[in-house]
Protein backbone atom coordinates (compact mmCIF):
# COMPACT_ATOMS: atom_id res chain seq x y z
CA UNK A 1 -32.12 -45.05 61.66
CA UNK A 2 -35.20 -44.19 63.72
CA UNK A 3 -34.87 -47.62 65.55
CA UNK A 4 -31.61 -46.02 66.94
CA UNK A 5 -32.48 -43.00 67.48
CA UNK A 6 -35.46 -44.35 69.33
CA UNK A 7 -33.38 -46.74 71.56
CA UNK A 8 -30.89 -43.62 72.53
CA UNK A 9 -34.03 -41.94 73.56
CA UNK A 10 -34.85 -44.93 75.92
CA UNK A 11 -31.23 -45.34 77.12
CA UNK A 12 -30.50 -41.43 77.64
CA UNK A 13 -34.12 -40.81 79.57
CA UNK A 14 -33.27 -44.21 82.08
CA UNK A 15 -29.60 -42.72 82.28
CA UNK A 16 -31.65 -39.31 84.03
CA UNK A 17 -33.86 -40.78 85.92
CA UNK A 18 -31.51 -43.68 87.67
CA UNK A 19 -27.72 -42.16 87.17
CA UNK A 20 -26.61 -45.90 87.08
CA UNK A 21 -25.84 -48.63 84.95
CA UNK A 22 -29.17 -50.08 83.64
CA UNK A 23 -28.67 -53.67 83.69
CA UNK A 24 -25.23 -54.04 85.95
CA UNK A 25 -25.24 -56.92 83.18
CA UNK A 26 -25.60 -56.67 79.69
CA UNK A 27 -27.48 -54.12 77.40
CA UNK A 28 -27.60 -56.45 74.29
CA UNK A 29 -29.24 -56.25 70.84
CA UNK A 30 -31.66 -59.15 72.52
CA UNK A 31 -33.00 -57.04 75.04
CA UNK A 32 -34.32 -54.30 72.50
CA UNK A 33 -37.73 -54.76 71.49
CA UNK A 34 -38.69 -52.75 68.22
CA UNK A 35 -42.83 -52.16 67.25
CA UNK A 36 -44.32 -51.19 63.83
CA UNK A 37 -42.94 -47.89 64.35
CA UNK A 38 -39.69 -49.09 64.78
CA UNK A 39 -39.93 -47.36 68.61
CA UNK A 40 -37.70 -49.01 70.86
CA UNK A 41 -38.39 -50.59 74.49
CA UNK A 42 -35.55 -51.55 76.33
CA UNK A 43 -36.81 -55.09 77.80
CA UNK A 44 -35.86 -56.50 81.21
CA UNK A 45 -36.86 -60.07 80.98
CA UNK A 46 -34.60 -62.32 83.56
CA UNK A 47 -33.05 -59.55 85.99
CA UNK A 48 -33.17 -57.75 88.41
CA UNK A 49 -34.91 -54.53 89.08
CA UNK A 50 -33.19 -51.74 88.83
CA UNK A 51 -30.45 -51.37 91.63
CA UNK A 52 -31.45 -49.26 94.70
CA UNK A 53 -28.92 -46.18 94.91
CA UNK A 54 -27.16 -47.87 98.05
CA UNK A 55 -26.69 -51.23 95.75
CA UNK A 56 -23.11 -52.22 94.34
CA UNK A 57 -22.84 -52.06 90.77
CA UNK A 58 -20.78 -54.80 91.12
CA UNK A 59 -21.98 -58.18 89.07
CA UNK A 60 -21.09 -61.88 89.84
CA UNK A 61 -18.85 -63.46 87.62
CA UNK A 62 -21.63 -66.00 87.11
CA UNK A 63 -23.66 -64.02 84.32
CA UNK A 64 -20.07 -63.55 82.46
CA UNK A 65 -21.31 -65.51 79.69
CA UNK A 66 -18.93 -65.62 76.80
CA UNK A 67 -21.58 -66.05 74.47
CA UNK A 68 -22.08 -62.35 75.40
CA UNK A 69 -18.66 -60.70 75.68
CA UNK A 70 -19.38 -59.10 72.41
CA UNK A 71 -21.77 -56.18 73.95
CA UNK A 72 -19.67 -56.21 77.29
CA UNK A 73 -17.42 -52.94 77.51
CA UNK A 74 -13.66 -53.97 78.14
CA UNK A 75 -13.25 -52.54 81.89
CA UNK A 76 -15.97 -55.11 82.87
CA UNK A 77 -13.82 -57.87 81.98
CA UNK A 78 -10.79 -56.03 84.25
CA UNK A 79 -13.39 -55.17 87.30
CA UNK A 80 -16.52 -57.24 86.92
CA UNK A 81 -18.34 -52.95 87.27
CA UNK A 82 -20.67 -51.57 85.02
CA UNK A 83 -21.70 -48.15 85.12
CA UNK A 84 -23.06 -45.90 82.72
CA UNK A 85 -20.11 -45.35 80.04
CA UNK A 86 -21.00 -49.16 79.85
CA UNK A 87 -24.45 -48.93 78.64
CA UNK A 88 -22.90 -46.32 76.32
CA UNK A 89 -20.41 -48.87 74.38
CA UNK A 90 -22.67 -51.60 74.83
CA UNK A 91 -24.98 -49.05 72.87
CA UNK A 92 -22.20 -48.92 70.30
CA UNK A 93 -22.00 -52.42 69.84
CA UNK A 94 -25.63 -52.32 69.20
CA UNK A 95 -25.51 -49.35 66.72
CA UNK A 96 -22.71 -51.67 64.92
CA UNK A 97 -24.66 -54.66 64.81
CA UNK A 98 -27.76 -52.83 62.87
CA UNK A 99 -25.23 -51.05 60.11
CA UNK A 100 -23.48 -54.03 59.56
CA UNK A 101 -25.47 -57.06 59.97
CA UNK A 102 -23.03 -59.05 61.60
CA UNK A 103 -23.24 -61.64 64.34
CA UNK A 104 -21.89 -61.79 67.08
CA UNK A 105 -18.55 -63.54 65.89
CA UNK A 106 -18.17 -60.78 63.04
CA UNK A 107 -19.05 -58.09 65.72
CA UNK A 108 -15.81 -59.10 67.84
CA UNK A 109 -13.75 -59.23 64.77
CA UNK A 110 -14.94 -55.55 63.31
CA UNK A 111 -15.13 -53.80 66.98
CA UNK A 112 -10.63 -54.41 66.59
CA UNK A 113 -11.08 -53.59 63.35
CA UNK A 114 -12.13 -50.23 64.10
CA UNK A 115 -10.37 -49.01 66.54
CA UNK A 116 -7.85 -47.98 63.84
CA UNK A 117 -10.02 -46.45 61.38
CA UNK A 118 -13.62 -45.05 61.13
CA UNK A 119 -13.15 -45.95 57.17
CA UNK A 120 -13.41 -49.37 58.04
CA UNK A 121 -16.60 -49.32 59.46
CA UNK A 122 -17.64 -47.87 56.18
CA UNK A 123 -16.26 -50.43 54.45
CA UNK A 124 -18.50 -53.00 56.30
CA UNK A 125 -21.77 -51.47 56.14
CA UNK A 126 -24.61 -54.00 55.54
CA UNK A 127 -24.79 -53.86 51.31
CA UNK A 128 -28.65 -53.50 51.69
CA UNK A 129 -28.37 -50.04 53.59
CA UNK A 130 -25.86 -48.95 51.28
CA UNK A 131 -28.06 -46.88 49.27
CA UNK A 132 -30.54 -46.27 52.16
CA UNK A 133 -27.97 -43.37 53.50
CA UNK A 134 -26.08 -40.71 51.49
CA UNK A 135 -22.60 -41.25 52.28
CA UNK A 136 -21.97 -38.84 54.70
CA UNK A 137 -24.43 -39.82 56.86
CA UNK A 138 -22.89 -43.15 56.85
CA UNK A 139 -19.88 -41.66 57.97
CA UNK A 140 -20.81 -39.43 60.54
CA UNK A 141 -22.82 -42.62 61.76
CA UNK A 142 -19.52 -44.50 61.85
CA UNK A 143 -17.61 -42.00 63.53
CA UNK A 144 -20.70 -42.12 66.07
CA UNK A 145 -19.76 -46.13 66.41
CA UNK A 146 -16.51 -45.49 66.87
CA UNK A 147 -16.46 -42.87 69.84
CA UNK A 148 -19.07 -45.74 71.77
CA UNK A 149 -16.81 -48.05 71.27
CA UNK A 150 -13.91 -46.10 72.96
CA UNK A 151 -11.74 -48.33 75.36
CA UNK A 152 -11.22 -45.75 77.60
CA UNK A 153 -14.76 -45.04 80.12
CA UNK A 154 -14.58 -41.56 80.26
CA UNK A 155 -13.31 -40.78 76.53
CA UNK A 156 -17.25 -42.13 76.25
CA UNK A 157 -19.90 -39.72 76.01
CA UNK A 158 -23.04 -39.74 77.50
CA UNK A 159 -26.34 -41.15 76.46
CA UNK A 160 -27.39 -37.77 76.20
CA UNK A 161 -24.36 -36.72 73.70
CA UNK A 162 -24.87 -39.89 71.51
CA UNK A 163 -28.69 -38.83 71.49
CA UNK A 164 -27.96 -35.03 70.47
CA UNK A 165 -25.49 -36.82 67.88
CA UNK A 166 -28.01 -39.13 66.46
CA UNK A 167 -30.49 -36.18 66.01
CA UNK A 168 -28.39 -34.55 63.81
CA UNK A 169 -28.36 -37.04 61.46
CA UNK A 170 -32.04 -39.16 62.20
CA UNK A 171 -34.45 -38.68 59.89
CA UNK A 172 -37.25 -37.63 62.01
């Protein structure tokens, strides 16, 4: 849990200090580095700097990778623009990925599979965590997921939100 918590902390403070998408590209599971602590840095390795505020957030079609879809929110795909609510569902996608243990080929097929129901999220929590949580803060951590992972941009919340959600239930 504190891994997450950690990485909203990262996310929400670089949300303040640019107001822009981080990457323009991806915010994937790959690019978060963890330490002993389980503190997270948000790694840049292969990208740009950070836009200037005059710079499109537009991004080439070129670093579409499919191998990657799986963190990419879905108005990307429509418009090739990444902005902020991005970073949030990418985040999401991220927070799904540590509960369940899936790759990325599971991740595609559980990110339909809960748009329906935050009780199937529960139901695919990884079985080693299981007892690592009480149950309702499993749930309330899966209800978290799910409002990332919201189709709609603006029915996102911000990285500040999701990290004023996650204390509520991080075990500081």
């Amino acid at each position: 849990m504190w891994g997450s918590y950690s990485l909203a902390q990262c996310l929400a403070f670089l949300h303040s200090w640019k107001k822009t998408s981080l990457y323009r590209r991806y915010l994937t599971s790959s690019k978060i580095l963890l330490d002993s602590e389980f503190n997270a840095r948000v790694s840049y390795f292969g990208l740009k700097n950070l836009p200037s505020d005059d710079e499109s957030s537009y991004v080439s079609s070129y670093y579409a990778e499919p191998a990657r879809f799986h963190h990419t929110p879905p108005e990307f795909i429509i418009s090739g623009k990444l902005d902020m609510p991005g970073d949030v569902y990418s985040f999401g996608v991220i927070l799904l990925e540590m509960l369940t243990g899936f790759g990325k080929r599971r991740i595609i097929l559980a990110k339909r599979a809960i748009r329906n129901n935050t009780e199937n999220i529960a139901e695919m929590i990884d079985p080693d965590l299981e007892n690592s949580y009480p149950h309702e803060e499993r749930m309330r951590m899966c209800e978290i997921i799910k409002q990332r992972l919201e189709e709609i941009p603006k029915n996102r919340p911000s990285m500040q939100r999701v990290l004023d959600n996650l204390t509520g239930i991080a075990r500081i």
